[in-house]
Protein backbone atom coordinates (compact mmCIF):
# COMPACT_ATOMS: atom_id res chain seq x y z
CA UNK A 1 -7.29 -73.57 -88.59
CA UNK A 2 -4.50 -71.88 -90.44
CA UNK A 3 -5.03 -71.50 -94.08
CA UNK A 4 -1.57 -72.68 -95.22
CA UNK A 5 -2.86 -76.08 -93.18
CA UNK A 6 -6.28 -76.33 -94.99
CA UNK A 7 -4.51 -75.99 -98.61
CA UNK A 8 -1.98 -78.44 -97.60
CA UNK A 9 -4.85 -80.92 -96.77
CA UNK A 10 -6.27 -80.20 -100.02
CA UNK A 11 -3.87 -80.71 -101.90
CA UNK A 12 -2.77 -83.94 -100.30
CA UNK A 13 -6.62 -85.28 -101.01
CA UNK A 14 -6.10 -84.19 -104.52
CA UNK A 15 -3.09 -86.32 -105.02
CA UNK A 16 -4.51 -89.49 -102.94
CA UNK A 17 -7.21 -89.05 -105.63
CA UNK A 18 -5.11 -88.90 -107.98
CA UNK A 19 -3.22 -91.88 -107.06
CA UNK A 20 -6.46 -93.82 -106.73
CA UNK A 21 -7.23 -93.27 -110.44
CA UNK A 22 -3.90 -94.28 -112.28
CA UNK A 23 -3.78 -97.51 -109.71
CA UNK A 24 -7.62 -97.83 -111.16
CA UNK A 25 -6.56 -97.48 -114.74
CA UNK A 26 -3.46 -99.66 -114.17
CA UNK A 27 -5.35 -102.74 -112.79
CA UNK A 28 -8.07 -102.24 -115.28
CA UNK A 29 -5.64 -102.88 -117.97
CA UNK A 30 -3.73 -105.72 -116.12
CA UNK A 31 -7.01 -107.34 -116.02
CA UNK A 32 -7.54 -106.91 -119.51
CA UNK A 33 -4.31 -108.30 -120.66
CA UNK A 34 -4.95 -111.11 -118.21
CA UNK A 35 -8.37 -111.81 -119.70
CA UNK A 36 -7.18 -111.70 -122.88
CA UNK A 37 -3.88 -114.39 -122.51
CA UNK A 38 -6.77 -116.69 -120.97
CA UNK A 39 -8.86 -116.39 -123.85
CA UNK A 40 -5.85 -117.36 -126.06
CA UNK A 41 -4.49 -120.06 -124.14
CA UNK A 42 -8.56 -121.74 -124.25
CA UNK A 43 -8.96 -120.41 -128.32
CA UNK A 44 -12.02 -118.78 -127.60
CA UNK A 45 -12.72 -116.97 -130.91
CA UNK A 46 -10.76 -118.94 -132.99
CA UNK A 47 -10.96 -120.73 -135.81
CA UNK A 48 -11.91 -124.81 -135.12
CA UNK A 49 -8.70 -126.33 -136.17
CA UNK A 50 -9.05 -129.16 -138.21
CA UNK A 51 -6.02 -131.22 -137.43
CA UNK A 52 -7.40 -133.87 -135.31
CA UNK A 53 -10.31 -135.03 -138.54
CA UNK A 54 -8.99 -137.87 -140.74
CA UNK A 55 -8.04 -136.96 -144.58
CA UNK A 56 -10.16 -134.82 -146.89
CA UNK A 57 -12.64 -133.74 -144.36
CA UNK A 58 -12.35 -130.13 -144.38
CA UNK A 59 -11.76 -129.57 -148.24
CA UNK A 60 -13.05 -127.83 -151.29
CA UNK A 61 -16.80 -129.94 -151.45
CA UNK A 62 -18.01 -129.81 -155.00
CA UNK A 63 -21.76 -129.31 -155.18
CA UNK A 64 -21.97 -128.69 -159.30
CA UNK A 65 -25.18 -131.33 -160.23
């Protein structure tokens, strides 16, 4: 096998590996954006909003005896 062969082959492994780690990273963070516009389209970690309750519930309660 001629050596300028074998370092060619190495060096095209090095670059499919390469590859294979930035496509890694990249999907990892598509997934995380993903994961997080789901959690904000269901409110998960959210306040409860209070805009459905009738008046007053929800307010200052004064506890002083």
């Amino acid at each position: 096998m001629d050596v300028v062969s074998m370092v060619s082959g190495f060096m095209a492994a090095q670059a499919g590996a390469i590859q294979t780690q930035v496509a890694t990273t990249m999907l990892k963070q598509n997934l995380d954006a993903q994961k997080s516009a789901v959690l904000t389209l269901l409110g998960v970690g959210q306040q409860p909003s209070l805009a459905n309750v009738g008046a007053g519930i929800g307010g200052n309660l004064n506890i002083t005896a």
